[in-house]
Protein backbone atom coordinates (compact mmCIF):
# COMPACT_ATOMS: atom_id res chain seq x y z
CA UNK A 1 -10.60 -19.92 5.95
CA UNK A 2 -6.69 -19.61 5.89
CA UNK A 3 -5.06 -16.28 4.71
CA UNK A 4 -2.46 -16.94 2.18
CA UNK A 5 0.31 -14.06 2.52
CA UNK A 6 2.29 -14.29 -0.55
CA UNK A 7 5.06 -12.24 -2.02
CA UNK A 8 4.13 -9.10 -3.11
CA UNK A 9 5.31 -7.30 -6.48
CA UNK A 10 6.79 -4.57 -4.36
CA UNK A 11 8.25 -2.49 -7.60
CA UNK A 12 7.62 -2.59 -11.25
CA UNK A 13 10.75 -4.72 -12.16
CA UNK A 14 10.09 -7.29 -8.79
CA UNK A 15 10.44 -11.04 -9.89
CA UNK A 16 11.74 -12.24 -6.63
CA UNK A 17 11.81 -10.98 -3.18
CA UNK A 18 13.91 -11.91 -0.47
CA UNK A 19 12.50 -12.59 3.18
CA UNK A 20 15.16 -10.53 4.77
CA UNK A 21 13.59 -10.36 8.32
CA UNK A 22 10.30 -11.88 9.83
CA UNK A 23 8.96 -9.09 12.78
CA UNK A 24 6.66 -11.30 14.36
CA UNK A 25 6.67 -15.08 14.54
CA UNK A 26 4.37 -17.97 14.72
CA UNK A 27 1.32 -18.02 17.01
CA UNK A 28 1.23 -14.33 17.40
CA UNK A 29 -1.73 -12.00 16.76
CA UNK A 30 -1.69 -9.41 13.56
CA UNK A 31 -3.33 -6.50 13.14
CA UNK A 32 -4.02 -5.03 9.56
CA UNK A 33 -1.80 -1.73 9.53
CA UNK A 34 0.83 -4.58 11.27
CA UNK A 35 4.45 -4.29 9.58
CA UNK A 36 5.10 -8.42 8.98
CA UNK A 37 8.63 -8.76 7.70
CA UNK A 38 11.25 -6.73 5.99
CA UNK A 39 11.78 -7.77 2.02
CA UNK A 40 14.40 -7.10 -0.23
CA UNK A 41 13.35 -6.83 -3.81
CA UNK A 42 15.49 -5.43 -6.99
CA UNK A 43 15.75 -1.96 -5.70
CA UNK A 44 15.70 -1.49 -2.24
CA UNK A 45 14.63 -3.36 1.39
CA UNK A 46 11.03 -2.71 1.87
CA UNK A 47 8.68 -3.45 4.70
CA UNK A 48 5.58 -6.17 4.29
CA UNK A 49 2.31 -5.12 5.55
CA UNK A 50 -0.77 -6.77 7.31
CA UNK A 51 -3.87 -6.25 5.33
CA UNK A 52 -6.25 -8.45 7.32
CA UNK A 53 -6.54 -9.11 11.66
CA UNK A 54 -5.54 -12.57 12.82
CA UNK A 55 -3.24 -14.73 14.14
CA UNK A 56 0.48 -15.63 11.97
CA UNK A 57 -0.23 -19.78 11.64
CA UNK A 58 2.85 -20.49 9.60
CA UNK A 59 5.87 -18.42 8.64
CA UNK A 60 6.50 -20.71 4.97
CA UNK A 61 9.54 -18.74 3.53
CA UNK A 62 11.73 -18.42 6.04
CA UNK A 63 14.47 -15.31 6.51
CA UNK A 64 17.23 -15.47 3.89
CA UNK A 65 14.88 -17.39 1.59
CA UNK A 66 14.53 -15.67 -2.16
CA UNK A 67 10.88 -16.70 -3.77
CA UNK A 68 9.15 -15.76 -6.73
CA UNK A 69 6.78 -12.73 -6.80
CA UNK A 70 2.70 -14.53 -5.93
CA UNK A 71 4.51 -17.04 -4.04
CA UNK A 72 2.84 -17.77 -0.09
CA UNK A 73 5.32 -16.79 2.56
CA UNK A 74 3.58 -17.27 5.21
CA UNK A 75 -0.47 -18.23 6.75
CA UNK A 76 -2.68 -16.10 8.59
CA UNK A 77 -5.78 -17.86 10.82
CA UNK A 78 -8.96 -15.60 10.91
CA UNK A 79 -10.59 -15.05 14.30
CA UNK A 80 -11.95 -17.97 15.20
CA UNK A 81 -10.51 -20.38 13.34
CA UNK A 82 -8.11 -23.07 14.64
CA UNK A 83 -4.56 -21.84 13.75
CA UNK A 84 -3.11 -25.45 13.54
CA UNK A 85 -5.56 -26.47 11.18
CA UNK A 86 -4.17 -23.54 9.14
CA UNK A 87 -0.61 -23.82 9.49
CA UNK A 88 -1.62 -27.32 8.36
CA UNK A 89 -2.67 -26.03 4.85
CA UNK A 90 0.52 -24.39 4.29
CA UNK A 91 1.97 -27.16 2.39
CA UNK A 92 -1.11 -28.03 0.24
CA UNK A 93 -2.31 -26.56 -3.37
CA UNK A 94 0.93 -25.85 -5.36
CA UNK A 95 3.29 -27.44 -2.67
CA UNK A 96 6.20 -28.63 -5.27
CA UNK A 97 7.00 -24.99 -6.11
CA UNK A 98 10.00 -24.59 -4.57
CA UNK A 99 11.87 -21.39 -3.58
CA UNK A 100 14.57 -20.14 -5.95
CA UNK A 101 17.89 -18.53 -4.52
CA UNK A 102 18.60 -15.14 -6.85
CA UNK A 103 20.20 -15.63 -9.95
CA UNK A 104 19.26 -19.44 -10.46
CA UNK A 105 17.31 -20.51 -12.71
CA UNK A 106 14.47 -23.66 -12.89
CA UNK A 107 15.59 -26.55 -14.58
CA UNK A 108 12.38 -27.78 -15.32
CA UNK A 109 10.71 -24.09 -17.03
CA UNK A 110 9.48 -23.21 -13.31
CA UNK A 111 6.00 -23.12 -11.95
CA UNK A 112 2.67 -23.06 -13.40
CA UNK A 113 2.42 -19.55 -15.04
CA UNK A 114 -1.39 -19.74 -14.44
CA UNK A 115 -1.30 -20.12 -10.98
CA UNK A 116 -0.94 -16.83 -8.91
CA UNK A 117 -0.17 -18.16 -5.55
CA UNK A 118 2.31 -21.08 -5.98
CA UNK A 119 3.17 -21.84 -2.80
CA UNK A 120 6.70 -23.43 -2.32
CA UNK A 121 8.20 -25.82 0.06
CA UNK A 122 7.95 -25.52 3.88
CA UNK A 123 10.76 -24.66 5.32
CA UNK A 124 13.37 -28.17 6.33
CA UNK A 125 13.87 -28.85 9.82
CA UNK A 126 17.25 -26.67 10.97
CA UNK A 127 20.13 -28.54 9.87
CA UNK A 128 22.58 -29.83 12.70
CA UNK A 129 24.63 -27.02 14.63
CA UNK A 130 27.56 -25.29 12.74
CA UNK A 131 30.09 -23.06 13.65
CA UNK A 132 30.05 -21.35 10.18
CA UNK A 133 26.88 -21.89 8.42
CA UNK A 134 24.02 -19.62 8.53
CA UNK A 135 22.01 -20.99 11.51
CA UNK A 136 23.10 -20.64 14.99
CA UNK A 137 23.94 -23.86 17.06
CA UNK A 138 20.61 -23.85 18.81
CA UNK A 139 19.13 -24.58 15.42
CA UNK A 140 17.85 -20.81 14.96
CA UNK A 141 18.29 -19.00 11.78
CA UNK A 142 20.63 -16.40 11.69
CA UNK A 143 20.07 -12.81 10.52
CA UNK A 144 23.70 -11.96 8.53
CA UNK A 145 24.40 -10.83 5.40
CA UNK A 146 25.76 -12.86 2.49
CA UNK A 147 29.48 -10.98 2.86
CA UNK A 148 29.56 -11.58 6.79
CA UNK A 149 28.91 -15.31 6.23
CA UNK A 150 31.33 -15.20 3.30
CA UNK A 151 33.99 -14.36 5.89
CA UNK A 152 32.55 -16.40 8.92
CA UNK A 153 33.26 -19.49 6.75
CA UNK A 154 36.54 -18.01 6.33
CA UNK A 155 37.42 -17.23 9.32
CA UNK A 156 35.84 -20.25 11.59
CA UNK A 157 33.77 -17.44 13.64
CA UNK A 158 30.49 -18.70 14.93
CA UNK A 159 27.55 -16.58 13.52
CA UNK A 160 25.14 -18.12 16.00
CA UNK A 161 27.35 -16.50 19.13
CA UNK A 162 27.62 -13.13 17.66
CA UNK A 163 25.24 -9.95 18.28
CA UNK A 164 24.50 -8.02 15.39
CA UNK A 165 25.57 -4.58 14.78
CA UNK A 166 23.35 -3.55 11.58
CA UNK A 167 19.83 -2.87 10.80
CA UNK A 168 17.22 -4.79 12.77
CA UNK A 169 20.45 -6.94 14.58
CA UNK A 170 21.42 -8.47 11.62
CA UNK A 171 25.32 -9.73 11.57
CA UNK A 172 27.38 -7.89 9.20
CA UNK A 173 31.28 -7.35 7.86
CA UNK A 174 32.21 -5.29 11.17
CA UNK A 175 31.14 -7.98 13.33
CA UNK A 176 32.66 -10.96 12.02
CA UNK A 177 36.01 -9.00 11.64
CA UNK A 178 35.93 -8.17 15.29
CA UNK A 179 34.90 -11.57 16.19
CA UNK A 180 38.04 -12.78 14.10
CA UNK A 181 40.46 -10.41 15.67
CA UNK A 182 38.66 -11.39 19.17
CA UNK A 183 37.62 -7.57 19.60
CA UNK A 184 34.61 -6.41 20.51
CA UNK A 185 34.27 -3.65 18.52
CA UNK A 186 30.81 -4.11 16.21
CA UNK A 187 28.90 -5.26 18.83
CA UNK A 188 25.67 -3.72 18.81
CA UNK A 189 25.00 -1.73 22.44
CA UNK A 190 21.66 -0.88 21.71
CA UNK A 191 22.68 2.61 20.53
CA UNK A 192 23.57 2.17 17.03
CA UNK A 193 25.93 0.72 14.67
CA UNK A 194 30.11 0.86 16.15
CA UNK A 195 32.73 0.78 13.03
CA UNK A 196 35.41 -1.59 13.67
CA UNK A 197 38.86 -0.43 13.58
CA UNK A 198 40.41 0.20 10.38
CA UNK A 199 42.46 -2.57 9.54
CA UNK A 200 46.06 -1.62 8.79
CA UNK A 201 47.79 -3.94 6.01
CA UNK A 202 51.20 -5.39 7.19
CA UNK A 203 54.33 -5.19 5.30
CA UNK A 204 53.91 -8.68 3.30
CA UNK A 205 49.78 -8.64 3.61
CA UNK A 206 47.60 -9.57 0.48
CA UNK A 207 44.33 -9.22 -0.27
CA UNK A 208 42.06 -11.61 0.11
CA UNK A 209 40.41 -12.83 -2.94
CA UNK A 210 36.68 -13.91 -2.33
CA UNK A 211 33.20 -13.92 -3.94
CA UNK A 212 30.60 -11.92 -2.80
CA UNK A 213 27.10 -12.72 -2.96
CA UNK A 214 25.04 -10.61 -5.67
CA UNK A 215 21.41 -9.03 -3.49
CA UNK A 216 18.74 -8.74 -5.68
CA UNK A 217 19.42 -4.78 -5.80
CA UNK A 218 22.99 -5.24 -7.08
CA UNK A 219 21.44 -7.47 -9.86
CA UNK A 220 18.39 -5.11 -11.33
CA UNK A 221 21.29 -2.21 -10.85
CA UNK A 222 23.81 -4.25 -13.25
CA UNK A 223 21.01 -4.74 -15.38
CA UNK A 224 19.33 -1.25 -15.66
CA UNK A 225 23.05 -0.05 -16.01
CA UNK A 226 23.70 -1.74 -19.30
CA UNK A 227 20.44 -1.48 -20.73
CA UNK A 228 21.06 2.08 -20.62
CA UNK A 229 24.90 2.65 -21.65
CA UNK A 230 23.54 -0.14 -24.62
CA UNK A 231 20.40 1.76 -25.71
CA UNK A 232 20.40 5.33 -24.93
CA UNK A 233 23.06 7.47 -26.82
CA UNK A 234 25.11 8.89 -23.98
CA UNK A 235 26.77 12.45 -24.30
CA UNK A 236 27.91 14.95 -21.82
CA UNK A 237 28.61 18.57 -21.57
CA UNK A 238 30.67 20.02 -18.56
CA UNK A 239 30.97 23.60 -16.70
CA UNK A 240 32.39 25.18 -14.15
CA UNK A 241 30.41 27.12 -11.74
CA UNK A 242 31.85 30.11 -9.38
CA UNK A 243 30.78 28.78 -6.15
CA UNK A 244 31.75 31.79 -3.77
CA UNK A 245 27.98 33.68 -3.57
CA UNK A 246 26.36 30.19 -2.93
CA UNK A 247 28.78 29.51 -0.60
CA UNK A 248 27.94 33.05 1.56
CA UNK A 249 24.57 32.90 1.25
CA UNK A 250 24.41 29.97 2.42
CA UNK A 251 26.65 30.33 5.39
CA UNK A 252 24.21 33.05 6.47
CA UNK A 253 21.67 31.29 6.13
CA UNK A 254 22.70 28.31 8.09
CA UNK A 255 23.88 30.83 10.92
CA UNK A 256 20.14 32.23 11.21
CA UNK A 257 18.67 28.97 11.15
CA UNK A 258 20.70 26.73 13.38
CA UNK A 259 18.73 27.67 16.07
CA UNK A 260 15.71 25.88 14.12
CA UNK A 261 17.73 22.81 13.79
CA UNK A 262 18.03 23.69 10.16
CA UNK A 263 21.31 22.87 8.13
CA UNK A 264 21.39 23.78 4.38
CA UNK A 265 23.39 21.70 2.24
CA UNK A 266 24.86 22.58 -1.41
CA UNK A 267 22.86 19.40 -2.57
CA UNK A 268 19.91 21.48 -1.64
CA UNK A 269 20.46 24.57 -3.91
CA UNK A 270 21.54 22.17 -6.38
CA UNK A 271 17.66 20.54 -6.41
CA UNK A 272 15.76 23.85 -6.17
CA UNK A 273 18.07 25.19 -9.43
CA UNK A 274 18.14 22.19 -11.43
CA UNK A 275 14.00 22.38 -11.07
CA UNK A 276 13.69 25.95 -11.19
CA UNK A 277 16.23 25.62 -15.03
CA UNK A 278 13.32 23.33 -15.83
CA UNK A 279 10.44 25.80 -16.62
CA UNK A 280 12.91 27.32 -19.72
CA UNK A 281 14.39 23.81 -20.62
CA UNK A 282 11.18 21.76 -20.63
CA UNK A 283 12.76 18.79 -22.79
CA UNK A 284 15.49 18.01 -20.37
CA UNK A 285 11.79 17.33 -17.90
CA UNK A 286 11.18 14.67 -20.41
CA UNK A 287 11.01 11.46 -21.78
CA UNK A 288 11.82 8.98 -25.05
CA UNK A 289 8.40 7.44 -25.84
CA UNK A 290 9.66 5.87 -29.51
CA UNK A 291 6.51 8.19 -31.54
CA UNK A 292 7.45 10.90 -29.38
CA UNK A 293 9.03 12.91 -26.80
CA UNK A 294 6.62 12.94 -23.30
CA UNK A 295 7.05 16.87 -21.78
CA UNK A 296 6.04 16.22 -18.05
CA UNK A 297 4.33 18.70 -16.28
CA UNK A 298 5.64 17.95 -12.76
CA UNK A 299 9.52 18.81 -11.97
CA UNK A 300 10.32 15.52 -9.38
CA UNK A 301 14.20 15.54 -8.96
CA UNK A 302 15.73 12.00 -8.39
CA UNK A 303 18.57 12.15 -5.46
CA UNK A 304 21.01 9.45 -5.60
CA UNK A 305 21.81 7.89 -2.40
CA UNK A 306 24.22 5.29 -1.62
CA UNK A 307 23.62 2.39 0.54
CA UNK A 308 25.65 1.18 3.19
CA UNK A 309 26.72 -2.17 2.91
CA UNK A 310 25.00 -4.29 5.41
CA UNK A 311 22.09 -3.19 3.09
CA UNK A 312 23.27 -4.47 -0.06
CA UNK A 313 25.34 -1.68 -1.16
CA UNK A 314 24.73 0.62 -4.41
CA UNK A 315 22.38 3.21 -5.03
CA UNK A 316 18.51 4.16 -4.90
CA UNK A 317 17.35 7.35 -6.21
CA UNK A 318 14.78 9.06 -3.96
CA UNK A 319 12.11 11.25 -5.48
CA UNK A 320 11.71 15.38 -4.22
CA UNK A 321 8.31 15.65 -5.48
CA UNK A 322 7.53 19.48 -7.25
CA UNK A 323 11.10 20.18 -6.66
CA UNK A 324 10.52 23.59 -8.35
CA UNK A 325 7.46 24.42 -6.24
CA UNK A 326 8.85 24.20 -3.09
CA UNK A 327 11.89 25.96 -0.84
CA UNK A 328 14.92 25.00 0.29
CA UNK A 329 14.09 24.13 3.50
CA UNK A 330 11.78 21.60 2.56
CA UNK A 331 14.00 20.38 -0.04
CA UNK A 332 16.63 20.03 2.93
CA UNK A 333 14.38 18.29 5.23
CA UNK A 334 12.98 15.84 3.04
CA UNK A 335 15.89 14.89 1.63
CA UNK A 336 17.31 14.18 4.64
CA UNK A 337 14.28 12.01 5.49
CA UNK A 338 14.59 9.95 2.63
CA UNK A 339 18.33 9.89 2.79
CA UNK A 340 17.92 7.99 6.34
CA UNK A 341 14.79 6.02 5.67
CA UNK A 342 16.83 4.44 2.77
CA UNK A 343 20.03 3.89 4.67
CA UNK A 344 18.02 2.41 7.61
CA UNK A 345 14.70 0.90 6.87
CA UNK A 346 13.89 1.63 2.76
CA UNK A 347 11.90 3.70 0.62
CA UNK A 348 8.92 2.55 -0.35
CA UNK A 349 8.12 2.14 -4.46
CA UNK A 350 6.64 5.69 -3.94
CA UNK A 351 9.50 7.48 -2.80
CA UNK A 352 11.59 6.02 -5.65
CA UNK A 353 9.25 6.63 -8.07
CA UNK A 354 8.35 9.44 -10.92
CA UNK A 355 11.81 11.36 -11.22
CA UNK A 356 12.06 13.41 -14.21
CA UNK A 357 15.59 14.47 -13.68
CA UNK A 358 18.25 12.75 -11.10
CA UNK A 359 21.64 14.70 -9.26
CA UNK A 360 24.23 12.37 -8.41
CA UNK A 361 26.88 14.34 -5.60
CA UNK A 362 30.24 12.57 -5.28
CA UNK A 363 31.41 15.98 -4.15
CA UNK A 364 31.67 15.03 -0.37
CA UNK A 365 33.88 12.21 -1.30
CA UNK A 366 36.55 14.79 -2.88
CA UNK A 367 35.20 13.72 -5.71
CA UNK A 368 36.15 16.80 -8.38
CA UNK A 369 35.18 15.61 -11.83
CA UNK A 370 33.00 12.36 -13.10
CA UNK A 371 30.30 11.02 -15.40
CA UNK A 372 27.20 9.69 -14.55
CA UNK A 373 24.90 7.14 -16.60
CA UNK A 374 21.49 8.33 -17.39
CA UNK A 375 18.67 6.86 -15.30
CA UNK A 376 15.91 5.86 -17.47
CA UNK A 377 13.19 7.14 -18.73
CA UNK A 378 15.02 10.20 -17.30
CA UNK A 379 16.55 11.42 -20.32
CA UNK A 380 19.29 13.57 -18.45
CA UNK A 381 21.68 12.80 -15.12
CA UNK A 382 23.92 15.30 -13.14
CA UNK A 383 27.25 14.23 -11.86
CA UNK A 384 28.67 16.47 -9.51
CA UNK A 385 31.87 17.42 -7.85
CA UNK A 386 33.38 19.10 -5.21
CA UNK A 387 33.55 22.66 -4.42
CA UNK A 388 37.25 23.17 -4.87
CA UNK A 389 39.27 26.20 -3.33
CA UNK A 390 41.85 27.15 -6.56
CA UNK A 391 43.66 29.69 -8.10
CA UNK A 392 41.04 32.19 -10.18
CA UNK A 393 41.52 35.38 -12.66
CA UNK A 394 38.75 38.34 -10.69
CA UNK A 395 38.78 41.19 -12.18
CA UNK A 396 41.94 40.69 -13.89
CA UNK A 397 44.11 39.30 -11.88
CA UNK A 398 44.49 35.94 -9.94
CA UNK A 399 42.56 35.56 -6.54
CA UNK A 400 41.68 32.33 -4.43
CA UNK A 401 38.09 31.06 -5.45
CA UNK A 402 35.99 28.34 -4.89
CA UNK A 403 34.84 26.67 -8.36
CA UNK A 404 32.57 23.34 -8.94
CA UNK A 405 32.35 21.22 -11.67
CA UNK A 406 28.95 19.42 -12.87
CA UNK A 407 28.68 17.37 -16.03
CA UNK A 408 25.62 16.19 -17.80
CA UNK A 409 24.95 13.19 -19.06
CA UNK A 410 21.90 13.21 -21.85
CA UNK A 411 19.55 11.03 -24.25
CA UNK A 412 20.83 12.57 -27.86
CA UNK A 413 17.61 11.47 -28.90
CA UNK A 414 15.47 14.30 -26.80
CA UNK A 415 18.27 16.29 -26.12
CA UNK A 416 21.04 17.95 -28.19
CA UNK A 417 24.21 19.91 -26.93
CA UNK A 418 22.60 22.75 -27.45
CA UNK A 419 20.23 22.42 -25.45
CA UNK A 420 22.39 20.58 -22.86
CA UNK A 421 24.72 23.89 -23.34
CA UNK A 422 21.28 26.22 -22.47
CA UNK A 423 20.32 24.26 -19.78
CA UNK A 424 23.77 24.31 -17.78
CA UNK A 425 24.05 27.68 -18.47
CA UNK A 426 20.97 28.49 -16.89
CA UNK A 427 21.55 26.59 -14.01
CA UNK A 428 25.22 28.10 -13.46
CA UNK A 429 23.45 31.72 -13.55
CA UNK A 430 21.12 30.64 -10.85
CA UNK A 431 23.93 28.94 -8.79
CA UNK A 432 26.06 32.21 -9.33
CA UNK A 433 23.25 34.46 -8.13
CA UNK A 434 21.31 32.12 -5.34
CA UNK A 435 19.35 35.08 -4.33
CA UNK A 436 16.78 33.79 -7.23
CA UNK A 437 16.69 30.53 -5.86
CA UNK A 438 15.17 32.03 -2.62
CA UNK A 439 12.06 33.60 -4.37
């Protein structure tokens, strides 16, 4: 009997999911453990898994194509059983549900809410060869995002004759641009992702006005944003923290271990102090729960990472699990795992899950001062800035220091500025003396 593959709810908030990439196509054989296609849902690009052997019959949502979460995307034939006949069922059952791009809506109230595997539409034949649509000429879909086709229709640049520089060859801004300019810088080589050149503006130049797709990330972000500046009664409380011991020690450090391959970063102190500050501050670990305030018992820092482009943009939060449990160099190394797997593949619903307290660094932008909205049910964000070399009073009289700036954001319903005071003050003693933060 035919395997229905259907969208998966890939996150708590997932309505939709987009069919970003297929990774193996029709008539091939699957494995369970098999990694099927790359999805984008509302917070991040996620790979789909094979749960049962066979062979892929029919690919039904095709890439680029946004569908409803319990929707079939595609037909698996067991062993043994004749894969056209299979493919063949992919357009039976529930075959009027169609496939909804994000952010439209269904005219007629949508599909049957008791059904749990409306299956939509097969895929139309390609439509005729175009130099700026999103299929090549050859009638083959074409892996871009919604910004490089933006400017391919634009520009006039053929999507279907370009290589892609970005994650899993897909086509993005770079590429186009160079294709425009007729350079070639962009162009995937197999070893990566090329910038293109910066683009100098002329004396009379403008800039171009344009539209730019919304990903289903953006969306859920723009949504979760104002739900939270709307219902959670924003405060914050900023200090300034003497960065010069933090600064040594780790310098030391980093000379000791760069033989190890080991690079400490001032994010990393940042984690083990805010989770250490924790175990007196237990309410700024918590959450609102309406009847009462939930005290959690693990410390899991969120880490705010931004996304590059060709993925959507924005920001995911990735989760160091018992922050306060464990060093620094575990810290560092799984934050830069995470930091990579986001930026390149995706973190799964785990990795982004459970935070009880998120950083947000925008100090290696030069970034020296800014707010940050709380990310619920955390009840409490950090925002900080740049470790700034200024005038200081030592002692008495004015020296050259090195001084950082971090400001709080907090729920006024769990937390109050006193306690926001208490907390920051704790964590500024165990920035100021990092020795702790190694025991």
């Amino acid at each position: 009997m035919p395997i229905e593959i259907t969208m998966p709810r890939l996150s708590d908030t997932m309505e939709q999911g987009t069919v970003i990439k297929w990774n193996v196509s029709e008539g091939a054989e699957v494995t369970a453990g098999d990694m099927l296609a790359d999805i984008e849902t509302d917070k991040a690009t996620m790979e789909l898994q094979a749960y049962d052997d066979g062979v892929l019959a029919k690919i039904v949502a095709g890439e680029g194509d946004t569908v409803d979460v319990g929707a079939v995307i595609a037909v698996l034939a067991e062993e043994g059983e004749d894969v056209s006949e299979a493919a063949a069922s992919a357009g039976s059952g529930a075959a009027s549900s169609k496939s909804k791009s994000a952010g439209s809506s269904d005219e007629s109230g949508g599909s049957d809410s008791g059904s749990s595997t409306a299956v939509m539409d097969p895929p139309k034949s390609a439509p005729a060869p175009s130099t700026n649509g999103s299929t090549a000429g050859t009638g083959e879909r074409v892996f871009a995002s919604p910004l490089a086709k933006k400017i391919a229709d634009e520009t006039g640049v053929d999507l279907g004759s370009l290589t892609g520089s970005g994650p899993s060859g897909r086509i993005v801004k770079a590429d186009v641009e160079a294709a425009a300019s007729g350079a070639t810088a962009g162009v995937s080589t197999g070893g990566g992702t090329s910038a293109a050149p910066p683009m100098m503006p002329t004396e009379n130049a403008t800039l171009e006005a344009r539209s730019v797709e919304l990903s289903n990330m953006r969306r859920t972000i723009a949504k979760r944003l104002v739900e939270s500046k709307t219902t959670v009664p924003h405060y914050q409380v900023t200090v300034s923290v003497d960065m010069e011991p933090l600064m040594a020690l780790r310098g030391s450090l980093n000379e000791q271990l760069s033989s190890q391959g080991v690079k400490l970063s001032v994010n990393d102190f940042l984690v083990r102090a805010c989770a250490l500050a924790m175990h007196q501050h237990p309410h700024v670990n918590g959450r609102w729960n309406e009847s009462s305030i939930e005290i959690s018992g693990d410390v899991n820092v969120g880490v705010a990472i931004s996304l590059p482009e060709e993925k959507g943009g924005g920001l995911v939060v990735a989760t160091i699990r018992h922050a306060d449990r464990i060093g620094l160099r575990q810290i560092s190394s799984e934050t830069k795992r995470l930091a990579k797997k986001a930026r390149e593949r995706g973190l799964t619903v785990e990795e982004m899950a459970d935070s009880t307290f998120t950083i947000s660094n925008l100090g290696m932008f030069g970034v020296d001062h800014f707010n940050a909205i709380v990310n619920p049910p955390n009840v409490a964000i950090l925002a900080v800035g740049a470790s700034i070399e200024q005038p200081v009073v030592k002692d008495g009289e004015l020296a050259v220091g090195h001084r950082m700036a971090m400001t709080m954001s907090s729920d006024h319903r769990v937390i109050d500025g006193a306690m926001a005071a208490a907390y920051l003050s704790t964590l500024k003693g165990l920035l100021e003396a990092p020795a702790t933060l190694l025991v």
